[in-house]
PDB file of N, CA and C in Angstrom:
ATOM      1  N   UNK A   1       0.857  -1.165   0.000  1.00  0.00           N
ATOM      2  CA  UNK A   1       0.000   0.000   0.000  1.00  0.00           C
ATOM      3  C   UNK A   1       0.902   1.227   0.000  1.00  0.00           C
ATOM      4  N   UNK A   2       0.327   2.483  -0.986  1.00  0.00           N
ATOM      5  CA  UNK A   2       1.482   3.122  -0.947  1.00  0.00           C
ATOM      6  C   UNK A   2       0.550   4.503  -0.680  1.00  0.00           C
ATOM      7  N   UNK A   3       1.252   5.372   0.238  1.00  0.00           N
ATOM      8  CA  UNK A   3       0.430   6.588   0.888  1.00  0.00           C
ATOM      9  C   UNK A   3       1.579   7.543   0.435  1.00  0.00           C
ATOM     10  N   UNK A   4       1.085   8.744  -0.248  1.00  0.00           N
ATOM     11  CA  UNK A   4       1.977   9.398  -0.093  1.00  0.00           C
ATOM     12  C   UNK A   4       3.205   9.724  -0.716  1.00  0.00           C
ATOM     13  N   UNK A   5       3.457   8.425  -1.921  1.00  0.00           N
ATOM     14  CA  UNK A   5       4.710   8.272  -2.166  1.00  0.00           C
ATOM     15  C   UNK A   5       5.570   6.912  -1.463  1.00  0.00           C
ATOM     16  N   UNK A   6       4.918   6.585   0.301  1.00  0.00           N
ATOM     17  CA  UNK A   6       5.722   5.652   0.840  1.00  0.00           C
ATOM     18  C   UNK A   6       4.823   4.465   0.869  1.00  0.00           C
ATOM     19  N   UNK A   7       5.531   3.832   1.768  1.00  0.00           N
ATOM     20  CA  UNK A   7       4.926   2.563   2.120  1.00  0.00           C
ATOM     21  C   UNK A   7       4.265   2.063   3.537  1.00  0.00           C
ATOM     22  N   UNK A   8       3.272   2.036   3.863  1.00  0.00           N
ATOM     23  CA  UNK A   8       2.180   1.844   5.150  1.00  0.00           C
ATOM     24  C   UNK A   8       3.200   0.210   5.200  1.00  0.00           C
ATOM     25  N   UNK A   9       2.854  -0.041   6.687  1.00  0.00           N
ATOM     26  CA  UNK A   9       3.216  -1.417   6.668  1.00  0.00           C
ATOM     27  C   UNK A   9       2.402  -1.958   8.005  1.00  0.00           C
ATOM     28  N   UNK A  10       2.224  -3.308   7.527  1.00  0.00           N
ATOM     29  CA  UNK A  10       1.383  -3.859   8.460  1.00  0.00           C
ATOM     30  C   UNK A  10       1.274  -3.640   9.779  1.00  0.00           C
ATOM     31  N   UNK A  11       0.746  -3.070  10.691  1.00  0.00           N
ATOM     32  CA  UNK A  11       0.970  -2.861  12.016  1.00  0.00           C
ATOM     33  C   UNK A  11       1.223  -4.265  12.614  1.00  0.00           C
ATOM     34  N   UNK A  12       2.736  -4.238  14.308  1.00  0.00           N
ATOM     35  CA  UNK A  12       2.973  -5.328  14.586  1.00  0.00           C
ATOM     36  C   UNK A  12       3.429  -4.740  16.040  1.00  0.00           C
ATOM     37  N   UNK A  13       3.936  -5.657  17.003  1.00  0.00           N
ATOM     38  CA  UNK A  13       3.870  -5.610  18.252  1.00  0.00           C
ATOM     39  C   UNK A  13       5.329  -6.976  18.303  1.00  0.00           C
ATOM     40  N   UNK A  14       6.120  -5.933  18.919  1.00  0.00           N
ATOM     41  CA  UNK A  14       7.157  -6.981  19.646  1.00  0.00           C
ATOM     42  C   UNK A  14       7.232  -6.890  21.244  1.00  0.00           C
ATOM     43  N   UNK A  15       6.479  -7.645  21.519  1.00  0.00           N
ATOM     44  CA  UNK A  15       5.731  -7.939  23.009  1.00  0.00           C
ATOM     45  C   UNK A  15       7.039  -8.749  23.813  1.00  0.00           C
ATOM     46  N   UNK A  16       6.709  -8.197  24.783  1.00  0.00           N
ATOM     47  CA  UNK A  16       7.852  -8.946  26.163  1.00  0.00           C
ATOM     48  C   UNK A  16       6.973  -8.323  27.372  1.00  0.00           C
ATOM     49  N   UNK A  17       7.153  -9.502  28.256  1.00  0.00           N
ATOM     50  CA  UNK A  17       6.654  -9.030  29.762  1.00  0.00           C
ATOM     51  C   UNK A  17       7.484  -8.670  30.626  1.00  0.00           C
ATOM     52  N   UNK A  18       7.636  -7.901  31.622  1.00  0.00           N
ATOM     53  CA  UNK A  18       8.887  -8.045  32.312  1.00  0.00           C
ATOM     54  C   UNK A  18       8.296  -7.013  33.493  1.00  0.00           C
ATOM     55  N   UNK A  19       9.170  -7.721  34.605  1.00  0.00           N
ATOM     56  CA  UNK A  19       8.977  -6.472  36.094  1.00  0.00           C
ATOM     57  C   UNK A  19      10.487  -6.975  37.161  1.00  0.00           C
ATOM     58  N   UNK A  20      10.051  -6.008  38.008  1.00  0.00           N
ATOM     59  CA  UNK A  20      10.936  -6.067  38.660  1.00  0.00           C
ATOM     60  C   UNK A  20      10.792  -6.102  40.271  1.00  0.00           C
ATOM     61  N   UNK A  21      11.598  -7.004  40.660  1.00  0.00           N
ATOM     62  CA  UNK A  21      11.406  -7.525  42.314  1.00  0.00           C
ATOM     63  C   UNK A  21      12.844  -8.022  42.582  1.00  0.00           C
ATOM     64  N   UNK A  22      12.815  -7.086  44.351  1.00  0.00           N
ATOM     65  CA  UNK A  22      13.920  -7.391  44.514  1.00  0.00           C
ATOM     66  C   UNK A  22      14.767  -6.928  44.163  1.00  0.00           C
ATOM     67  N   UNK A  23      14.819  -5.706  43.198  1.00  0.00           N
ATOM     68  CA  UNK A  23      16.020  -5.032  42.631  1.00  0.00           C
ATOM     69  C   UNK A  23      16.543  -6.269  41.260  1.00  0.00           C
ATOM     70  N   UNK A  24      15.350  -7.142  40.972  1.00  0.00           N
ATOM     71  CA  UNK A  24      16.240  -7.870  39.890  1.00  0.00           C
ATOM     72  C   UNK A  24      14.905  -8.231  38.724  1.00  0.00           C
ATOM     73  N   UNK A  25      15.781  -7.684  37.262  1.00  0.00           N
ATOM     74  CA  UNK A  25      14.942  -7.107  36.409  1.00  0.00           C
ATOM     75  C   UNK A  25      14.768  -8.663  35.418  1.00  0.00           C
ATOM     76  N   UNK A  26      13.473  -9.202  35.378  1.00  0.00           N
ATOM     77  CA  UNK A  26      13.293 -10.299  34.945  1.00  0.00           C
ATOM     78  C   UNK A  26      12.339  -9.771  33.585  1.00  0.00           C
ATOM     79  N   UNK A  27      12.268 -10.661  32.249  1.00  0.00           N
ATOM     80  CA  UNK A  27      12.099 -10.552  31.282  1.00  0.00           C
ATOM     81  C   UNK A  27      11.728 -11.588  30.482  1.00  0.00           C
ATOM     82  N   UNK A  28      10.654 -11.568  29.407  1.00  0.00           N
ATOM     83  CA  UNK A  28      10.267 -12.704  29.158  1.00  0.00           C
ATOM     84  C   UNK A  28      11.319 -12.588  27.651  1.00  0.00           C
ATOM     85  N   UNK A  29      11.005 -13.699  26.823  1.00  0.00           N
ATOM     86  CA  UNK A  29      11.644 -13.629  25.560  1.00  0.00           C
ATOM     87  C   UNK A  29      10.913 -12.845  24.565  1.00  0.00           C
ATOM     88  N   UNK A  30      11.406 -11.879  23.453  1.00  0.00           N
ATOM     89  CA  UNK A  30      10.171 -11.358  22.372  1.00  0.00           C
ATOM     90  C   UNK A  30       9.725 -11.829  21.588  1.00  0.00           C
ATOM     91  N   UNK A  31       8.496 -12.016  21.490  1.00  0.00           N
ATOM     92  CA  UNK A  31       7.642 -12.317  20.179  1.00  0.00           C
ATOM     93  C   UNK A  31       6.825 -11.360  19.463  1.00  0.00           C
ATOM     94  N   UNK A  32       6.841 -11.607  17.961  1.00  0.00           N
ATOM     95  CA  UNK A  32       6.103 -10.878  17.352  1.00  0.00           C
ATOM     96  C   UNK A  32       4.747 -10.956  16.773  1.00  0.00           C
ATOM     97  N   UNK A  33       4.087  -9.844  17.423  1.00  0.00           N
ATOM     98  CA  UNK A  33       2.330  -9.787  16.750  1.00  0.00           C
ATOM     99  C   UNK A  33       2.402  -9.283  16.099  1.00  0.00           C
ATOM    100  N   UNK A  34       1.446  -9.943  14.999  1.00  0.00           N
ATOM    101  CA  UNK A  34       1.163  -9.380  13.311  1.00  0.00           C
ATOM    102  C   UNK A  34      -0.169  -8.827  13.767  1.00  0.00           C
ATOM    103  N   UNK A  35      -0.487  -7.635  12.628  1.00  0.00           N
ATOM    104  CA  UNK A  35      -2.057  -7.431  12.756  1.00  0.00           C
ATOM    105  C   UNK A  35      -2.930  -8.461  12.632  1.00  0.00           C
ATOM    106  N   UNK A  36      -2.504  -9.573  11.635  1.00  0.00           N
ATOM    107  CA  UNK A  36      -3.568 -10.490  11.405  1.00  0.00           C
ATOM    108  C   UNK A  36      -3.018 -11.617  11.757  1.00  0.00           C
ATOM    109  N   UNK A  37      -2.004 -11.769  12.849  1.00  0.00           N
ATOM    110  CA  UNK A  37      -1.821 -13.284  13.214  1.00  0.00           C
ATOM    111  C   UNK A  37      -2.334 -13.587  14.309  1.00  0.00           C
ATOM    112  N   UNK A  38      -1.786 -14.223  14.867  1.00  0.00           N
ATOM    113  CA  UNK A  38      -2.691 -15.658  15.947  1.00  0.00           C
ATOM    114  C   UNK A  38      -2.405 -14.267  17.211  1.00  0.00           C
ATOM    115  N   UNK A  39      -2.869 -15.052  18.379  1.00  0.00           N
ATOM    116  CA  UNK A  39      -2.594 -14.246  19.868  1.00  0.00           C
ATOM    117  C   UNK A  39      -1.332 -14.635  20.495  1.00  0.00           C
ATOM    118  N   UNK A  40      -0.897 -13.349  20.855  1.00  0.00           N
ATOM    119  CA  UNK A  40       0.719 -14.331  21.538  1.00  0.00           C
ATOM    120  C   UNK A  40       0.579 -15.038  23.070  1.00  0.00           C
ATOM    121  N   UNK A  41       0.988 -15.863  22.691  1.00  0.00           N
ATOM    122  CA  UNK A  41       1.083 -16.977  23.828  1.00  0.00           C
ATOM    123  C   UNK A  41       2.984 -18.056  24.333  1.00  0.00           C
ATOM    124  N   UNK A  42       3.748 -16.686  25.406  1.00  0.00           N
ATOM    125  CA  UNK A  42       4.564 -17.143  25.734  1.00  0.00           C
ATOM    126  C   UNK A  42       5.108 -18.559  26.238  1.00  0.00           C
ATOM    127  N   UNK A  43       3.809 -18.960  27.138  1.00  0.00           N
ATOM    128  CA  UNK A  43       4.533 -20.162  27.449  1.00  0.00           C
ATOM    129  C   UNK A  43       5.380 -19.769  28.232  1.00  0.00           C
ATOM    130  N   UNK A  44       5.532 -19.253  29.428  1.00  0.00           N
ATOM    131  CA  UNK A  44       7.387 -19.068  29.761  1.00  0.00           C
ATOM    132  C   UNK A  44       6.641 -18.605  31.392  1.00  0.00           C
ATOM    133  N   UNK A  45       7.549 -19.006  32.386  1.00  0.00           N
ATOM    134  CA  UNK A  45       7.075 -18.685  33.850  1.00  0.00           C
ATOM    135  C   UNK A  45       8.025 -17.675  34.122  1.00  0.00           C
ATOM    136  N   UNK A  46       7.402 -17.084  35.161  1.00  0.00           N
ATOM    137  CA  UNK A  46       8.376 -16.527  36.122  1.00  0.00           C
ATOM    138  C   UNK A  46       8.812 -16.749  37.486  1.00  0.00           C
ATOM    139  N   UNK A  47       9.839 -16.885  37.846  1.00  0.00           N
ATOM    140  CA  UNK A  47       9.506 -17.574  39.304  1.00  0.00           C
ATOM    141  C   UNK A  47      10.326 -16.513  40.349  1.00  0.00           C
ATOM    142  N   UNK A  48       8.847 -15.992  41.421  1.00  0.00           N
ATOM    143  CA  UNK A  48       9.828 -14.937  41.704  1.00  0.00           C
ATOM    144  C   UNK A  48       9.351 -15.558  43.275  1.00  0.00           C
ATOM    145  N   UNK A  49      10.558 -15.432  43.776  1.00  0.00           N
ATOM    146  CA  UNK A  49      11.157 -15.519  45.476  1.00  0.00           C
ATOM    147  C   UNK A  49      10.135 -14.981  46.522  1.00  0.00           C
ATOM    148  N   UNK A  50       8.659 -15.154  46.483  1.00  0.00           N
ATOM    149  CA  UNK A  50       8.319 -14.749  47.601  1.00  0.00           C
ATOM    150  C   UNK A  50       8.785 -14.950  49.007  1.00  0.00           C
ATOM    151  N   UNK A  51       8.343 -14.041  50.484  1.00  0.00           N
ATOM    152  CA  UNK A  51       8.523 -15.093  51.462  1.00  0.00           C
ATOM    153  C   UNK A  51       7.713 -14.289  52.573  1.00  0.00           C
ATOM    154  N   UNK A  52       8.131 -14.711  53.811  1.00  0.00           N
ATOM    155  CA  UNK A  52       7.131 -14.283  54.764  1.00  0.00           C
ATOM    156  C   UNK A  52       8.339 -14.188  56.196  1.00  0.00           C
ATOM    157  N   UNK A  53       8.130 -12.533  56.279  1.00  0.00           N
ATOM    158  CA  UNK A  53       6.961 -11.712  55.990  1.00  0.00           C
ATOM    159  C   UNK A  53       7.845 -11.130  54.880  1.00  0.00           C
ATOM    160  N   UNK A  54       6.112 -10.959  54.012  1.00  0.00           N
ATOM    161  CA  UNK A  54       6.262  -9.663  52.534  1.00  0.00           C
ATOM    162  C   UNK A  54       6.936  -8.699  52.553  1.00  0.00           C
ATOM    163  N   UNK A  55       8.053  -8.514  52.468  1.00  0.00           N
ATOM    164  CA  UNK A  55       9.049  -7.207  52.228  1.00  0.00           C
ATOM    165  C   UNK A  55       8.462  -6.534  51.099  1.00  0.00           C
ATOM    166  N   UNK A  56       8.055  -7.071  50.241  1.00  0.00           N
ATOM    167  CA  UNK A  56       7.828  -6.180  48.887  1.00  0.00           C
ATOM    168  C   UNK A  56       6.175  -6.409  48.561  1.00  0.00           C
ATOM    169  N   UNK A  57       5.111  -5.736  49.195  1.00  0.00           N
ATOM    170  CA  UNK A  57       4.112  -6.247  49.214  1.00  0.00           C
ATOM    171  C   UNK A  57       3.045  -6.162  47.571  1.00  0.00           C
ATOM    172  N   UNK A  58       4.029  -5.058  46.877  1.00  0.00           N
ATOM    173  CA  UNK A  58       3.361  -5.435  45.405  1.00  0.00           C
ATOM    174  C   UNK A  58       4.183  -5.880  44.243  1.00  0.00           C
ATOM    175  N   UNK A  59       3.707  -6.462  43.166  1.00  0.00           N
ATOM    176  CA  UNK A  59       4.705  -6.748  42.258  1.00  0.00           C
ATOM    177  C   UNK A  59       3.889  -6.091  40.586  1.00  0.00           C
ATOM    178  N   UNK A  60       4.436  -5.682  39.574  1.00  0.00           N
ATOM    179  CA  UNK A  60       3.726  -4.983  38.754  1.00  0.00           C
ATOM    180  C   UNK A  60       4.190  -5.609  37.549  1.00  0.00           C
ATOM    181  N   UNK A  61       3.743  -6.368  36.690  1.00  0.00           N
ATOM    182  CA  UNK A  61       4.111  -7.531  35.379  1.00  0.00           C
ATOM    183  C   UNK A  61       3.654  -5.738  34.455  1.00  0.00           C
ATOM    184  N   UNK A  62       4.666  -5.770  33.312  1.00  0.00           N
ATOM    185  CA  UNK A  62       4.245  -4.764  32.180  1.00  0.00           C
ATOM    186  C   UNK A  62       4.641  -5.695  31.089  1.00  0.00           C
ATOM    187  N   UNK A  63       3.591  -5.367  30.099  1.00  0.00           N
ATOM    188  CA  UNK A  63       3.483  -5.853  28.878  1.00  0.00           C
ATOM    189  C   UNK A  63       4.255  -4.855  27.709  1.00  0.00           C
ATOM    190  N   UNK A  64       5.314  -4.794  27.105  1.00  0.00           N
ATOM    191  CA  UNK A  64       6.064  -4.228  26.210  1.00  0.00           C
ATOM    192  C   UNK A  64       6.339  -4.100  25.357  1.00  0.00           C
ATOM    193  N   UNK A  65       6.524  -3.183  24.078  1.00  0.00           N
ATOM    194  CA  UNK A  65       6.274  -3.272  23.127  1.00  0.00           C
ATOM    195  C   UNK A  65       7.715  -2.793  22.424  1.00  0.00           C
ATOM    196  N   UNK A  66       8.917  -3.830  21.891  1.00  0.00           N
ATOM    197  CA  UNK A  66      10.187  -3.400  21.490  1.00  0.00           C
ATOM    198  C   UNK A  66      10.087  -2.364  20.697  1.00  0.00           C
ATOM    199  N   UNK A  67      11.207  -1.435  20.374  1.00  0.00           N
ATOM    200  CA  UNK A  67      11.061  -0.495  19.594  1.00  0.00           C
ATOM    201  C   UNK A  67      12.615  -0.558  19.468  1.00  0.00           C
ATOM    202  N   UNK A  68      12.871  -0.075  18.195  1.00  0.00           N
ATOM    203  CA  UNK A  68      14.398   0.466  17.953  1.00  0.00           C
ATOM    204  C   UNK A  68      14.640   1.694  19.526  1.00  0.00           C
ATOM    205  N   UNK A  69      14.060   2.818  19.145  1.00  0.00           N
ATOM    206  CA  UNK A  69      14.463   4.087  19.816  1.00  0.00           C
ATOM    207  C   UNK A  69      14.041   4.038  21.348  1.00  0.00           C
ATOM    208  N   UNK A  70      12.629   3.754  21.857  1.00  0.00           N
ATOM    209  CA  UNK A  70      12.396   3.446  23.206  1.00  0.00           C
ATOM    210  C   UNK A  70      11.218   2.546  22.919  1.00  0.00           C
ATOM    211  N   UNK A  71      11.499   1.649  24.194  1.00  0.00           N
ATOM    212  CA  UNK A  71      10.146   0.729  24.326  1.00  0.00           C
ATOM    213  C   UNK A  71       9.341   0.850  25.130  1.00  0.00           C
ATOM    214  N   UNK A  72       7.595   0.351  24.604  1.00  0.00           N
ATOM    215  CA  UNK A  72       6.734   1.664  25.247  1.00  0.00           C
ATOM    216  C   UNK A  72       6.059   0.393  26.081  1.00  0.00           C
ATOM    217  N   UNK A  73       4.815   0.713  26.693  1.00  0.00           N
ATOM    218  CA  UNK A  73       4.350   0.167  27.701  1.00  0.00           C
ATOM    219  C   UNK A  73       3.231  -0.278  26.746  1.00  0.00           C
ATOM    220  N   UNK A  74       2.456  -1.421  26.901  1.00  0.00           N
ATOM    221  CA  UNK A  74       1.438  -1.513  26.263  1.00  0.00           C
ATOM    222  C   UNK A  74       0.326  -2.097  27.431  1.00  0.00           C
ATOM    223  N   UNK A  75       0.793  -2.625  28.540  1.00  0.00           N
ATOM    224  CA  UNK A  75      -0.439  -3.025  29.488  1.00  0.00           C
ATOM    225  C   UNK A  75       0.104  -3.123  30.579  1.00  0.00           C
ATOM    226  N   UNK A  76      -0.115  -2.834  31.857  1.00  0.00           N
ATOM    227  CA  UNK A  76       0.297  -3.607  33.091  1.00  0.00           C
ATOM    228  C   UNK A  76      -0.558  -4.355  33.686  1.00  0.00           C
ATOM    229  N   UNK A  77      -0.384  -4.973  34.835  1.00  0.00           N
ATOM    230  CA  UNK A  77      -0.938  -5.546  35.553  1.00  0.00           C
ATOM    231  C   UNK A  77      -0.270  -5.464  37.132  1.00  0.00           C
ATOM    232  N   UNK A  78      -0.946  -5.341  38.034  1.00  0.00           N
ATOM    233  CA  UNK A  78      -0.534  -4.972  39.632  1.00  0.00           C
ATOM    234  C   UNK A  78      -1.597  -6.216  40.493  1.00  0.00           C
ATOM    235  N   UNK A  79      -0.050  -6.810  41.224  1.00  0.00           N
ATOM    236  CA  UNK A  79      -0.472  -8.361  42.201  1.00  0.00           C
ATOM    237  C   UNK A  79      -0.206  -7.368  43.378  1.00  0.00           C
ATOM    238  N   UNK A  80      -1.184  -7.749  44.547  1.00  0.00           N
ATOM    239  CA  UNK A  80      -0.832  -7.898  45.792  1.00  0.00           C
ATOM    240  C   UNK A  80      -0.469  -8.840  46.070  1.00  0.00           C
ATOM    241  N   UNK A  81       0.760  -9.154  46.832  1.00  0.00           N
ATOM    242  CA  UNK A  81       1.049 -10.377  47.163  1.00  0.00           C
ATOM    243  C   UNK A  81       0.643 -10.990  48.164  1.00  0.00           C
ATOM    244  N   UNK A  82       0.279 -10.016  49.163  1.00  0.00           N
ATOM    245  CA  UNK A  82      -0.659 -10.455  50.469  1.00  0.00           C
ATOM    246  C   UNK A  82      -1.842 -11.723  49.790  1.00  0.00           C
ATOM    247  N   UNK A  83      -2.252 -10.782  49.030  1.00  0.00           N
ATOM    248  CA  UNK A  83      -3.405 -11.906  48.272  1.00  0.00           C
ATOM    249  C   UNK A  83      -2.852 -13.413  48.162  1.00  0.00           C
ATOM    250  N   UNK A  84      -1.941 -13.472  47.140  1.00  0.00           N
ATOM    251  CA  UNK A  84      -1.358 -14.138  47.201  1.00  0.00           C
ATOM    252  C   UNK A  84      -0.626 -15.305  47.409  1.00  0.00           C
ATOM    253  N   UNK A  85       0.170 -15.216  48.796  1.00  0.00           N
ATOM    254  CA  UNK A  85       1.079 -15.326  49.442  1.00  0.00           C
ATOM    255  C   UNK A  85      -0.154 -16.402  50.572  1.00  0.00           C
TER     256      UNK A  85
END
């Protein structure tokens, strides 16, 4: 498709999850969403060190979107761990 003179290109998503606990920055592997492909589905755990008592009583998973220049946020999610735990 050509706009302009250029070229539009399929919109896509290079997704990674990642947060941080503990001062230690955990990360999933990237995959790429096509506009018209399947749903991404990592497959991949995280295993993070709870204990008792809760020093760190929240933990915040962000959903990410790679970029050459900066990578942006595309969703979070916020655990109490009290819940939890």
């Amino acid at each position: 498709m050509a706009i302009g003179g250029g070229l539009v290109q399929a919109a896509k998503t290079d997704a990674y999850v990642t947060t941080t606990f503990k001062n230690k920055n955990l990360k999933t592997k990237v995959i790429t969403q096509t506009e018209k492909g399947p749903a991404i589905n990592w497959n991949q755990e995280f295993w993070i060190p709870a204990q008792i008592p809760i020093i760190q009583p929240r933990i915040v998973l962000k959903v990410m979107d790679e970029d050459k220049v900066k990578d942006e946020v595309v969703a979070s999610l916020l655990f109490d761990l009290k819940d939890i735990v």
